[in-house]
Protein backbone atom coordinates (compact mmCIF):
# COMPACT_ATOMS: atom_id res chain seq x y z
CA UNK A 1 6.10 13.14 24.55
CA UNK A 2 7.61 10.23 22.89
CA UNK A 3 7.07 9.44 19.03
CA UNK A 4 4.18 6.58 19.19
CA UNK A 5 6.72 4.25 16.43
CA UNK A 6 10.27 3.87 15.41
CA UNK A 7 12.16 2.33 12.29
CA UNK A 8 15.07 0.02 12.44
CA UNK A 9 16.34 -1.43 9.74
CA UNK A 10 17.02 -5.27 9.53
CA UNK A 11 17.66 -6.04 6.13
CA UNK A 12 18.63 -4.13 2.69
CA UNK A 13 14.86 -3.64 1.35
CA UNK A 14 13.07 -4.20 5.13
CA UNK A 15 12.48 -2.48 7.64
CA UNK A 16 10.76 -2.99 11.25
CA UNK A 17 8.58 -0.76 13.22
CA UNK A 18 7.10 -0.22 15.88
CA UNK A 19 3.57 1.41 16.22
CA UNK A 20 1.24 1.61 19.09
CA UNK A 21 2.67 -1.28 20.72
CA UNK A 22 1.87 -3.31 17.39
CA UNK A 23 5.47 -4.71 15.35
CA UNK A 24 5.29 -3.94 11.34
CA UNK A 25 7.13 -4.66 8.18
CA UNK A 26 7.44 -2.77 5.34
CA UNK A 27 9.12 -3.98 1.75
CA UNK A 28 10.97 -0.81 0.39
CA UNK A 29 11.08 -2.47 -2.99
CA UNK A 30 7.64 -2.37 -2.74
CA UNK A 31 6.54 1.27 -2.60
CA UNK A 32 3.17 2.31 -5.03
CA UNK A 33 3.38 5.69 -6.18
CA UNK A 34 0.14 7.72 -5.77
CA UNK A 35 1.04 10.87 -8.43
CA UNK A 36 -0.04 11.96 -11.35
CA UNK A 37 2.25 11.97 -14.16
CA UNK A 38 3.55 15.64 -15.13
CA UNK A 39 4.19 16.47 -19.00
CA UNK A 40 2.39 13.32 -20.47
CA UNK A 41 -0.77 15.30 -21.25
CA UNK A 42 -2.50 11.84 -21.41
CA UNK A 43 -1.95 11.04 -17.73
CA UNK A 44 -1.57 14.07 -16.17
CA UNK A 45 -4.74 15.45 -14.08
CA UNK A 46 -5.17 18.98 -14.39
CA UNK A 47 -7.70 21.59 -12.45
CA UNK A 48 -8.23 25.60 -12.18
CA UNK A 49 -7.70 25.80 -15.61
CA UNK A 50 -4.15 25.70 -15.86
CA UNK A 51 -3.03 24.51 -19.36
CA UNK A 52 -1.08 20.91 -19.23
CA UNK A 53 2.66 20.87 -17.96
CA UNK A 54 4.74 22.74 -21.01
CA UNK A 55 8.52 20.79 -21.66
CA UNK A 56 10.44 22.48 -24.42
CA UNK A 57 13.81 22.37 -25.50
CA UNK A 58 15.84 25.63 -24.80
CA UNK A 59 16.64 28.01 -28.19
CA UNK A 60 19.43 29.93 -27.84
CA UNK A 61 20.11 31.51 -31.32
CA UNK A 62 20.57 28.99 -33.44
CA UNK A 63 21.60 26.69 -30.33
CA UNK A 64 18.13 24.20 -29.82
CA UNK A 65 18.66 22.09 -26.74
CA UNK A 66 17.59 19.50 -28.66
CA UNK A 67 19.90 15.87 -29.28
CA UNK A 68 17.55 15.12 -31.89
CA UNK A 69 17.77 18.47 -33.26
CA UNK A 70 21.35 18.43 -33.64
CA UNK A 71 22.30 19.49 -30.03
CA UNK A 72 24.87 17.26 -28.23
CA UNK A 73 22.47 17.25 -25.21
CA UNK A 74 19.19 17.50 -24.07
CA UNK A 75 17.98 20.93 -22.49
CA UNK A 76 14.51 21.65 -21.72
CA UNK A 77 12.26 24.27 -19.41
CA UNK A 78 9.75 22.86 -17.72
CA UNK A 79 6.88 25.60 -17.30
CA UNK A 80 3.69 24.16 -14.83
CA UNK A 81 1.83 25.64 -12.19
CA UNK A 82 2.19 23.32 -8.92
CA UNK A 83 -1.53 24.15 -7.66
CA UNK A 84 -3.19 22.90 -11.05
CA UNK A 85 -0.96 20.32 -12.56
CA UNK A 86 -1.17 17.04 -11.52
CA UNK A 87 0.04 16.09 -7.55
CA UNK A 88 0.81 18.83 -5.39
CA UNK A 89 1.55 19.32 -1.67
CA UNK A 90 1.03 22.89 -0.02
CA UNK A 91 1.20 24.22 3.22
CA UNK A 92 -0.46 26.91 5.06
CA UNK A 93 1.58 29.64 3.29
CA UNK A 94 -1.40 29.03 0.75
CA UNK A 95 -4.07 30.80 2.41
CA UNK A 96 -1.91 33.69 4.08
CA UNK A 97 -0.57 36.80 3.33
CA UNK A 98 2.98 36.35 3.79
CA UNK A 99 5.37 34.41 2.16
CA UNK A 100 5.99 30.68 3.80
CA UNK A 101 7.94 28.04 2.21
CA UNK A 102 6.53 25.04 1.74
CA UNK A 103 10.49 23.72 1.67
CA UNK A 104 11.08 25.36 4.89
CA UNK A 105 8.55 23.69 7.00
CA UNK A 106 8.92 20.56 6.14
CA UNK A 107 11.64 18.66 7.92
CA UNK A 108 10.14 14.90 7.99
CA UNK A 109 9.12 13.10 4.94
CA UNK A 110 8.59 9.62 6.65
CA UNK A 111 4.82 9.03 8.23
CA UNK A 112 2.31 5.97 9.43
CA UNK A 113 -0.35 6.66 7.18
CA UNK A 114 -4.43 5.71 6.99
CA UNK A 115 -5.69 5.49 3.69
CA UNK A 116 -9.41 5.30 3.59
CA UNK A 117 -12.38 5.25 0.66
CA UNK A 118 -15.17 7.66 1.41
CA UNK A 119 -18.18 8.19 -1.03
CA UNK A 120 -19.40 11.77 -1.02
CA UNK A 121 -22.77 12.37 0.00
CA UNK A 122 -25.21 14.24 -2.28
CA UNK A 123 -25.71 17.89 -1.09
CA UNK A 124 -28.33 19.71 -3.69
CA UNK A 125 -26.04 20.11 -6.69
CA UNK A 126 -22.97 19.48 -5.12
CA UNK A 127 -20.90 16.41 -3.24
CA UNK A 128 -19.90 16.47 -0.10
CA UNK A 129 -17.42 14.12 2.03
CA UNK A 130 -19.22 13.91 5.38
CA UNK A 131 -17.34 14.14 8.77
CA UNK A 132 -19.72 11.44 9.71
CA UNK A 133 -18.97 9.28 6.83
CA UNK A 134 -14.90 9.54 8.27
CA UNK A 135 -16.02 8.56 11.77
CA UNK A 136 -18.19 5.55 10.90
CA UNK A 137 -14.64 4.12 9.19
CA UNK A 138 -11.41 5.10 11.02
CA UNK A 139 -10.59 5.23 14.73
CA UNK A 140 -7.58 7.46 15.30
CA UNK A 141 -4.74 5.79 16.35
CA UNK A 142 -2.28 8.53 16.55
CA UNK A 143 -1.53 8.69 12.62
CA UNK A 144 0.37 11.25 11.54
CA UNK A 145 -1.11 10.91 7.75
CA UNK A 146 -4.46 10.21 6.12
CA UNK A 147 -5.13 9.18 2.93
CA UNK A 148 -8.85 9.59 1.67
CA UNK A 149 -9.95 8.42 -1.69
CA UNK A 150 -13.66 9.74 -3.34
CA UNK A 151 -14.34 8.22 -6.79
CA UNK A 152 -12.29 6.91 -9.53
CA UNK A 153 -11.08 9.86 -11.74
CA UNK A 154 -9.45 8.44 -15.31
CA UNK A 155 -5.83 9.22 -16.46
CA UNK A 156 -5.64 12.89 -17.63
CA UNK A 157 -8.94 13.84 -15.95
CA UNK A 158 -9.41 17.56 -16.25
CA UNK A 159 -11.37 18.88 -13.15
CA UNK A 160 -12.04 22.39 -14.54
CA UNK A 161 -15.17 23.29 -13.89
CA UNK A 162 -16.50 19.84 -12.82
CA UNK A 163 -17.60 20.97 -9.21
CA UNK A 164 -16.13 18.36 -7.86
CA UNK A 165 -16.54 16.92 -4.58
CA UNK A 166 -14.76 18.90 -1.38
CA UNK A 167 -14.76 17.68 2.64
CA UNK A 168 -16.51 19.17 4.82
CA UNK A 169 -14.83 21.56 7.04
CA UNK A 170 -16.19 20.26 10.57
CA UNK A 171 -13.98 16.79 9.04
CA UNK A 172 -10.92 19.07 8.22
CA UNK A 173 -10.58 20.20 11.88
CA UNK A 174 -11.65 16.95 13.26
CA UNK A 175 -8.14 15.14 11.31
CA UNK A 176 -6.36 17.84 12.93
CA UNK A 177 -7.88 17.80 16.02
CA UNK A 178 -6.62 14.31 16.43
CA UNK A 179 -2.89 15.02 15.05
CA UNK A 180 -3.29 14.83 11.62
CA UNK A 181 -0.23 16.36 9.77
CA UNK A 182 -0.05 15.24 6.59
CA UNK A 183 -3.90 14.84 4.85
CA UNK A 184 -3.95 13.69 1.35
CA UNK A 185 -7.18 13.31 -1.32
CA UNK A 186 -7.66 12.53 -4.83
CA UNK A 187 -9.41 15.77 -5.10
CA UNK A 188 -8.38 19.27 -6.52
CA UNK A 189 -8.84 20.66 -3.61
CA UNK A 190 -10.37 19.80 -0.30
CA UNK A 191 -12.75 23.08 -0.74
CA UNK A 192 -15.39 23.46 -2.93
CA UNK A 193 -14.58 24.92 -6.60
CA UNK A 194 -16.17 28.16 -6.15
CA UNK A 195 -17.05 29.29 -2.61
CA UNK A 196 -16.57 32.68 -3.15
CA UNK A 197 -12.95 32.49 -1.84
CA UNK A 198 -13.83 31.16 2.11
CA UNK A 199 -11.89 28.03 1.69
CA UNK A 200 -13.70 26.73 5.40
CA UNK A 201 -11.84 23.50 4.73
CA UNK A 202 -8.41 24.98 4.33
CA UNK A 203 -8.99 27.21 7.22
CA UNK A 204 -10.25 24.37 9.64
CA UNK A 205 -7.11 22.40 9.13
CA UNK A 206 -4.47 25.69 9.24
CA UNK A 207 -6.33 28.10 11.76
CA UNK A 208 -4.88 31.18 12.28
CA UNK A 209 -2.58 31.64 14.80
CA UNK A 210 -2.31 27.11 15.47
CA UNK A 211 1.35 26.27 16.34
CA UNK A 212 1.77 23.13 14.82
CA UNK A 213 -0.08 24.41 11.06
CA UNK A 214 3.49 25.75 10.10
CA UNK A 215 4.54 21.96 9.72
CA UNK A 216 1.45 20.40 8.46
CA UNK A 217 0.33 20.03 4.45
CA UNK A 218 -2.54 19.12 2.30
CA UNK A 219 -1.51 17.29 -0.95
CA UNK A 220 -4.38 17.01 -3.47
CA UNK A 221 -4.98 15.34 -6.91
CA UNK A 222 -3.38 12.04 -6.24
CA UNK A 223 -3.71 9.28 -8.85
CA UNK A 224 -4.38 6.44 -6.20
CA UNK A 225 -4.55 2.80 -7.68
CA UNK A 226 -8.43 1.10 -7.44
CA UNK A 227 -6.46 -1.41 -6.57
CA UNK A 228 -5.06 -0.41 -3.26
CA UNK A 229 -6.61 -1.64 -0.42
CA UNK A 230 -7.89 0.56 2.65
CA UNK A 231 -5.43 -0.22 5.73
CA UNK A 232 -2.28 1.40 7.32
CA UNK A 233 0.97 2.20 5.25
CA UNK A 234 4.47 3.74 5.71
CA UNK A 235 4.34 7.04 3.57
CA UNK A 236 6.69 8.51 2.03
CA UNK A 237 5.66 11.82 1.17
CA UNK A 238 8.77 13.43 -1.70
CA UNK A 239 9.16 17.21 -2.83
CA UNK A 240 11.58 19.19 -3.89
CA UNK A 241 13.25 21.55 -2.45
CA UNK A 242 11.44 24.54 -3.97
CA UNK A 243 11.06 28.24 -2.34
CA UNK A 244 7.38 28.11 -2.75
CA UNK A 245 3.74 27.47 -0.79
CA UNK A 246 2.73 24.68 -2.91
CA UNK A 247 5.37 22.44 -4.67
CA UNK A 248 4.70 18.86 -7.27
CA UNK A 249 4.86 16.08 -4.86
CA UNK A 250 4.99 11.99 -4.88
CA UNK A 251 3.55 10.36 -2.13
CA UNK A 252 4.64 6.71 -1.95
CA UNK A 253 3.08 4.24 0.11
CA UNK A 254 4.60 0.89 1.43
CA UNK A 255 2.01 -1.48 2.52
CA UNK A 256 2.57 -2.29 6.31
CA UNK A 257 2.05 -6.18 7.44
């Protein structure tokens, strides 16, 4: 089955394409970053309790990778943990028992992308982002990404122990039911904080035994802009090339006109 777009580039900064039948533009010099800054403890969001992303200059005995402790460069570790600091993209290697690579199964970083606003729905003491709530504003067009914003969280939000609003899982396998690959939320997680390890949401979007989960991610805790407006983008969705089920990621979104 053919890809519903294509890209052709007509210019040094724009390119064309082609989706649905419908022709779009998209500025490259005008991409708007959607991740949380890592190491910059006043920025960076932060959940499961993980302590902010560590950077430290290397000692090697009296060696301090350090140029402005005497050093002739600068050397540093970085120590964070991908899941609780700041924007991360995982794949289905997070919920099984063996080892996947989130590297390995992703091939294509390029998407059409939704991005949406949804208010969570008040559920006895906890939040809830209705399936319902999804349906009443977006019509699947054949997407391969969606974008779905909940509240306004301020720089260097801490979500530990917050309860903070999760989707519910009959919404999970209704994006994937309708080719999904790539869902995105400002949230820690699209499961509840503590549900006594069921993760419903997780396992509606990557059932067992699915062909296509292998390929398809969840990236969580996005800093997304109140000023970005609800509509369809080009996403570019970044990580590096790390052995690993979860990695830090930076979506970047290039409004589409």
């Amino acid at each position: 089955m053919a890809s519903p777009h294509h890209f052709s580039i007509f210019d040094s900064m724009r390119i064309e394409l082609e989706f649905n039948g419908r022709n779009y533009t998209a500025n490259l010099q005008r991409g708007i970053s959607l991740a949380s800054p890592l190491g910059n403890h006043a920025l960076e969001y932060r959940a499961w309790s993980v302590p902010s992303v560590q950077i430290k200059p290397v000692k090697s005995g009296d060696w301090t990778g350090s140029v402005e402790q005497g050093a002739s460069v600068n050397f540093y570790d970085v120590v964070l943990n991908p899941h609780g600091n700041g924007t991360h993209t995982e794949g289905q290697g997070h919920i099984r028992r063996e080892h996947q690579s989130l590297n390995r199964a992703m091939h294509v970083f390029h998407f059409i992308c939704r991005f949406i606003r949804l208010h969570p729905e008040e559920h006895f003491d906890d939040k809830v982002v209705r399936l319902k709530a999804l349906q009443d504003k977006w019509q699947p067009e054949g997407e391969e990404a969606l974008i779905i914003a909940t509240g306004a969280y301020p720089h260097g939000h801490d979500f530990t122990n917050t309860n903070p609003p999760y989707f519910e899982p009959e919404l999970m396998s209704y994006v994937r039911e309708h080719q999904v690959r790539h869902f995105l939320t400002d949230l820690p997680s699209v499961d509840k904080e503590d549900d006594g390890g069921l993760l419903k949401a997780h396992n509606a979007f990557w059932p067992d035994g699915n062909p296509v989960s292998g390929g398809a991610t969840i990236s969580e805790m996005l800093m997304i802009p109140s000023s970005l407006e609800e509509g369809l983008y080009l996403l570019n969705l970044q990580i590096p090339a790390l052995e690993n089920d979860a990695a830090p990621s930076r979506p970047v979104v290039y409004p589409l006109t």
